[in-house]
N, C-alpha and C. Protein backbone atom coordinates (compact mmCIF):
# COMPACT_ATOMS: atom_id res chain seq x y z
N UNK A 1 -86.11 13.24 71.09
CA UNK A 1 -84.83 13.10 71.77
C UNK A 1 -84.17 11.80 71.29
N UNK A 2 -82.86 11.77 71.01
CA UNK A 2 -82.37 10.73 70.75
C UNK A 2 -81.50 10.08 71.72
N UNK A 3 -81.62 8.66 71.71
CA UNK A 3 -81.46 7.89 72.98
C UNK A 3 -79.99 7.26 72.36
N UNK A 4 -79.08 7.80 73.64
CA UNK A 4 -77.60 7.35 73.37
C UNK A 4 -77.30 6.28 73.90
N UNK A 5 -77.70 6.02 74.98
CA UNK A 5 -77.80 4.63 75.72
C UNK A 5 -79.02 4.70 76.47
N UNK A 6 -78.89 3.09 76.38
CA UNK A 6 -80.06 2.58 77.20
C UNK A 6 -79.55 3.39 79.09
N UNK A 7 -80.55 3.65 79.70
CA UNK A 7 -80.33 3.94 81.41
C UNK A 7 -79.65 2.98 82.17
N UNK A 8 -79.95 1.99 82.23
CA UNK A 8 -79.93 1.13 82.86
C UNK A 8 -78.43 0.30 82.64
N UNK A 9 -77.59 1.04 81.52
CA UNK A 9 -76.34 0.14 81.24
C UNK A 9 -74.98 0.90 81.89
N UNK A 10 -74.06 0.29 82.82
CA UNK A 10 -73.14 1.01 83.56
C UNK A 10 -72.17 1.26 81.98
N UNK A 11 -71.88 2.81 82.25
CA UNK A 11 -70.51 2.98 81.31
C UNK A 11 -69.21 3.46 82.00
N UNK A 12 -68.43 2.64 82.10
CA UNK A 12 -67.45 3.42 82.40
C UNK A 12 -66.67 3.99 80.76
N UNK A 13 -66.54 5.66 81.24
CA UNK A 13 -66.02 5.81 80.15
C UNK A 13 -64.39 5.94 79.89
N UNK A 14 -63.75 5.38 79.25
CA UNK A 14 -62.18 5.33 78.97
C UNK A 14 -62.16 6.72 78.31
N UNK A 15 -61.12 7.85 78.87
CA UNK A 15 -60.89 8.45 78.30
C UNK A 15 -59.28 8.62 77.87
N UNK A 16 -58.86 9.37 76.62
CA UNK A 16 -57.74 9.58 76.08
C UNK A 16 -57.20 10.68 75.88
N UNK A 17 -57.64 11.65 76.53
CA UNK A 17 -56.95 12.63 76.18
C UNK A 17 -56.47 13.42 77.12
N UNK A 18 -55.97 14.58 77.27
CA UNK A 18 -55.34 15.27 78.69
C UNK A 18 -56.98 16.50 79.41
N UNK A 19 -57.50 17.01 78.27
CA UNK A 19 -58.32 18.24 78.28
C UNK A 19 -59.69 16.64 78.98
N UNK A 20 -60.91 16.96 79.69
CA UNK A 20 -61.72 16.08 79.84
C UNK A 20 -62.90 16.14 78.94
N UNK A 21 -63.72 15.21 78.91
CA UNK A 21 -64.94 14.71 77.80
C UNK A 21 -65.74 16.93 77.68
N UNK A 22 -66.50 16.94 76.87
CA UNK A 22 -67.19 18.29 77.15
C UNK A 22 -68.69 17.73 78.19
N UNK A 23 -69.21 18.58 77.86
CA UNK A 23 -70.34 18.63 78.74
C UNK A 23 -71.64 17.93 78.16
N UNK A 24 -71.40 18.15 76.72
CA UNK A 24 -72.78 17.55 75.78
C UNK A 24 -72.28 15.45 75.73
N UNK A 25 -70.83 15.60 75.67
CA UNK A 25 -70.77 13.80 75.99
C UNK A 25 -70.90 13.24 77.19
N UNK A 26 -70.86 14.20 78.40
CA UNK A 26 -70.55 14.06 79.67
C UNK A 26 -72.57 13.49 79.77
N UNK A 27 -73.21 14.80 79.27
CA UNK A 27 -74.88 14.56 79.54
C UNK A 27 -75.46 13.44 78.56
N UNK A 28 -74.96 13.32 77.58
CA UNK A 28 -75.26 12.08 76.04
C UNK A 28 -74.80 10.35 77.44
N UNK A 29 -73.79 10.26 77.64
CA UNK A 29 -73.39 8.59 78.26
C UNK A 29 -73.46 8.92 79.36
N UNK A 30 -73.82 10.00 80.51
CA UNK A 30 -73.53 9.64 82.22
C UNK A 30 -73.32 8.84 82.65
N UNK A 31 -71.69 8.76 82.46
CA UNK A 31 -70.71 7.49 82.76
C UNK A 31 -71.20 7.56 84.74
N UNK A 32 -71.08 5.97 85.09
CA UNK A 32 -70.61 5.92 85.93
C UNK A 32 -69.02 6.27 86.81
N UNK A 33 -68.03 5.66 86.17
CA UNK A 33 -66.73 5.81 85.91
C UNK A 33 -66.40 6.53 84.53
N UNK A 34 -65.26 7.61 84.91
CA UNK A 34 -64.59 8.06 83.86
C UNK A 34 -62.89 7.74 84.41
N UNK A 35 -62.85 7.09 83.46
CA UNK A 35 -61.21 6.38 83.10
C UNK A 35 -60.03 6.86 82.52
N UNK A 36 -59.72 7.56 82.67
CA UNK A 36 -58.52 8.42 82.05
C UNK A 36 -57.14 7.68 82.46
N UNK A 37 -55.77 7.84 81.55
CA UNK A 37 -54.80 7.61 81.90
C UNK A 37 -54.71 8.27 83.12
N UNK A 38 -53.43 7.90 84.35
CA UNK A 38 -53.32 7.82 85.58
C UNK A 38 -52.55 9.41 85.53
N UNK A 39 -51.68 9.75 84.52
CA UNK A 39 -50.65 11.00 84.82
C UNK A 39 -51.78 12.33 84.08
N UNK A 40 -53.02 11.93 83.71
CA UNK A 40 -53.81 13.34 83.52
C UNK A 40 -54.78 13.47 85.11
N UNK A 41 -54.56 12.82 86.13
CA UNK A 41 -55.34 12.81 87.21
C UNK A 41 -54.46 13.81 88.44
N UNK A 42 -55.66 14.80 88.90
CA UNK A 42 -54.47 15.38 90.35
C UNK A 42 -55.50 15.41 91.00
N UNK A 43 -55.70 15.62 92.37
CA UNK A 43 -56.27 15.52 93.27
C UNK A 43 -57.64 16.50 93.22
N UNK A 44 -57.73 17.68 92.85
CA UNK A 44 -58.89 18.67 92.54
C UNK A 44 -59.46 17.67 90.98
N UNK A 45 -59.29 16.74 90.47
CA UNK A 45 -59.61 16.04 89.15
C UNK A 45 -60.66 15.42 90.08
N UNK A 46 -60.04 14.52 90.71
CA UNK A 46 -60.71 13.38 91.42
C UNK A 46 -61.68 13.71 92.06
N UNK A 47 -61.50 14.71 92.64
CA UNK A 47 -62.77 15.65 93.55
C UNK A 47 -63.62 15.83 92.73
N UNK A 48 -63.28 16.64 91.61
CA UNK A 48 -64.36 17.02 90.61
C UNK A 48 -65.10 16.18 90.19
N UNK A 49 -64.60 14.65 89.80
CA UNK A 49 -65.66 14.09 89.09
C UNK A 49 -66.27 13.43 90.36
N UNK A 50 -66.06 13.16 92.03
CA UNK A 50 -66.70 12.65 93.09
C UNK A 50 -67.73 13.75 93.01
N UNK A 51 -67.68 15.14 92.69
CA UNK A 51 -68.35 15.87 92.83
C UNK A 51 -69.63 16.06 92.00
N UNK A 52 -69.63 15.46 91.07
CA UNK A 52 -70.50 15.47 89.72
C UNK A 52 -71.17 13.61 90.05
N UNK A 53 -70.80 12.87 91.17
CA UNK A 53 -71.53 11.44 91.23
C UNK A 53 -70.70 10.77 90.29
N UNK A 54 -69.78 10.92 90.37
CA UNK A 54 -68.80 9.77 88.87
C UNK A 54 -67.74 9.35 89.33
N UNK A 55 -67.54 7.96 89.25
CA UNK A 55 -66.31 7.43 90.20
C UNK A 55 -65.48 7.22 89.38
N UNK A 56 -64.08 7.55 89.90
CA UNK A 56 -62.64 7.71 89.08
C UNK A 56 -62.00 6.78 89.19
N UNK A 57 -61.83 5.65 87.93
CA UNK A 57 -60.89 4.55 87.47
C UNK A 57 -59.50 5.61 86.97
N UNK A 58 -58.54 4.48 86.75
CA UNK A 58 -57.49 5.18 85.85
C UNK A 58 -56.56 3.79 85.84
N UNK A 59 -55.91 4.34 84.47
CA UNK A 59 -55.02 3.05 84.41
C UNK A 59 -53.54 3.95 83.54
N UNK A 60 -52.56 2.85 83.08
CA UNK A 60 -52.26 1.79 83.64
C UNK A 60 -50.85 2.18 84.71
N UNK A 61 -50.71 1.83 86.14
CA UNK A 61 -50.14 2.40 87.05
C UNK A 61 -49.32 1.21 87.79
N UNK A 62 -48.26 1.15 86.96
CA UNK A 62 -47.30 0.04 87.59
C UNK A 62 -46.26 0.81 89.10
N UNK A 63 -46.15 1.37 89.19
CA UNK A 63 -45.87 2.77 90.11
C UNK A 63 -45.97 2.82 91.71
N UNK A 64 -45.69 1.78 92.60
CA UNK A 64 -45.98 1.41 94.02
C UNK A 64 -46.38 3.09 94.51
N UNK A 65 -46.02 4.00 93.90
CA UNK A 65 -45.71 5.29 95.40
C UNK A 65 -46.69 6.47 94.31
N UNK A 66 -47.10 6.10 93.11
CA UNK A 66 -47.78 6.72 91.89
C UNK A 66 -49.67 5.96 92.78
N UNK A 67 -49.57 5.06 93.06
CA UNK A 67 -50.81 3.92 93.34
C UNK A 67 -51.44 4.51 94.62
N UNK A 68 -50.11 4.67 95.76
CA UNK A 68 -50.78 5.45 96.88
C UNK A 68 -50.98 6.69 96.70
N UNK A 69 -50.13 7.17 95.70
CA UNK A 69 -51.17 8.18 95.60
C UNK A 69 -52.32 9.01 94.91
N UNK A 70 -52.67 8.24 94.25
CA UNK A 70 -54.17 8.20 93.83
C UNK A 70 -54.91 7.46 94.81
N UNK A 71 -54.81 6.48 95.78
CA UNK A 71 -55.98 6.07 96.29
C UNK A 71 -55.56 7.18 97.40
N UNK A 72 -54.67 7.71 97.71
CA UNK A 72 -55.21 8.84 98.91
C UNK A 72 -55.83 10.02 98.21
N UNK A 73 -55.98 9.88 97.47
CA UNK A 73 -56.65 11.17 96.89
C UNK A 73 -58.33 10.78 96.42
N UNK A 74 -58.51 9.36 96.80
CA UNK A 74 -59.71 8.24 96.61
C UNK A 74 -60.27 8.55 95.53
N UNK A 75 -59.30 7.40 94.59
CA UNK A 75 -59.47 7.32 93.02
C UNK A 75 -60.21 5.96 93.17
N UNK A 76 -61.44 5.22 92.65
CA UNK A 76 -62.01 4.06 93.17
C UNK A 76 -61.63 2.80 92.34
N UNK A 77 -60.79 3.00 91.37
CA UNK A 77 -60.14 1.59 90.71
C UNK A 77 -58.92 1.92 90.40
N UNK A 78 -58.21 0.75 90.15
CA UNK A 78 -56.62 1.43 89.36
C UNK A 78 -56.21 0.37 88.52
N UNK A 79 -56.21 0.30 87.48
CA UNK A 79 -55.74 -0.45 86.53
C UNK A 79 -54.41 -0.62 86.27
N UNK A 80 -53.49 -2.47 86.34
CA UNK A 80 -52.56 -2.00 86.20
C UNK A 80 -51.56 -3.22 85.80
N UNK A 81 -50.17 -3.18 85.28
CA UNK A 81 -49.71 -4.62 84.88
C UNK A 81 -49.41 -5.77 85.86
N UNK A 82 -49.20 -4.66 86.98
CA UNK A 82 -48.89 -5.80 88.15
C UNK A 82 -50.19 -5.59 89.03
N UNK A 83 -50.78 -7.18 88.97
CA UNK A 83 -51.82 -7.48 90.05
C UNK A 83 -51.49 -7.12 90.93
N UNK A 84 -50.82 -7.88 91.69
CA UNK A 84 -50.35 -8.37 93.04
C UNK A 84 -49.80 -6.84 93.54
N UNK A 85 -49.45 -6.03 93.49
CA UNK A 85 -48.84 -4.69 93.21
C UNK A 85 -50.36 -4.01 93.84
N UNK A 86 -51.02 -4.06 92.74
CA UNK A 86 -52.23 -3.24 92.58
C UNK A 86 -53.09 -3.80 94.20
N UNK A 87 -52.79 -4.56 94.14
CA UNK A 87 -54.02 -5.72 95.26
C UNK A 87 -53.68 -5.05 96.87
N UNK A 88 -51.95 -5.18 96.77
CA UNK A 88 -50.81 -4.83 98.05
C UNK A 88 -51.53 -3.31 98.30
N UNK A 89 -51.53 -2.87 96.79
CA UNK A 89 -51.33 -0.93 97.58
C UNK A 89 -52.60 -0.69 98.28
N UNK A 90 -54.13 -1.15 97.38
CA UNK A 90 -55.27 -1.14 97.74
C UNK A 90 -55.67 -1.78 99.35
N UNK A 91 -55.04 -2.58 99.65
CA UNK A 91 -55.15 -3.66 100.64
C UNK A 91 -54.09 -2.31 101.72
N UNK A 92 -52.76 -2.37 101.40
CA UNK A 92 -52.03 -1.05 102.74
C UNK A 92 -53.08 0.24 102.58
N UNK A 93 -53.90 0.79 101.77
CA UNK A 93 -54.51 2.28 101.70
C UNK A 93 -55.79 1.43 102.81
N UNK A 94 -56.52 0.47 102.33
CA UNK A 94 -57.71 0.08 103.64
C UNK A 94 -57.41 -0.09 104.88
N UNK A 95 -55.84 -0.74 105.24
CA UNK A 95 -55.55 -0.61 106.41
C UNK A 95 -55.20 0.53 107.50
N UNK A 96 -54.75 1.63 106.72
CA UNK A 96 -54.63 3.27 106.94
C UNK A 96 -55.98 4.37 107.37
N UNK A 97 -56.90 3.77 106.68
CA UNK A 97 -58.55 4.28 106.48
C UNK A 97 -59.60 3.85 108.07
């Protein structure tokens, strides 16, 4: 068997494309996080990969009303140009919860 990564190393994986990773890269890196741009994400996405144990980053989401809604759909990071933006939406979605 050939060893793609070590176990023990978190990957989040960045992805780029609209279609998601297949199944043989998905089992090769068992990302912790899979990272995709923010406009290939909908709510049955997010589920899916909570559903498979893989927590959903996405970037980059300058977007106040784009931000809430991915964390209501509990996307677990959001990458983005504005901190303070990013910090506000995360900080109003915990107060709602």
């Amino acid at each position: 068997m050939t060893t793609v990564r070590d176990a023990r190393i978190t990957l989040f994986l960045s992805w780029y494309g609209q279609l998601p990773p297949s199944e043989g890269v998905l089992g090769a890196v068992r990302p912790l996080h899979f990272n995709p741009e923010h406009r290939f994400l909908s709510e049955g996405a997010v589920a899916h990969w909570h559903a498979r144990d893989v927590l959903v980053s996405c970037w980059t989401v300058d977007d106040a009303d784009r931000r809430g809604e991915l964390l209501a759909w509990g996307v677990d990071a959001i990458i983005g140009n504005d901190l303070n933006g990013v910090v506000k939406s995360c900080a109003e979605r915990a107060e709602r919860t």
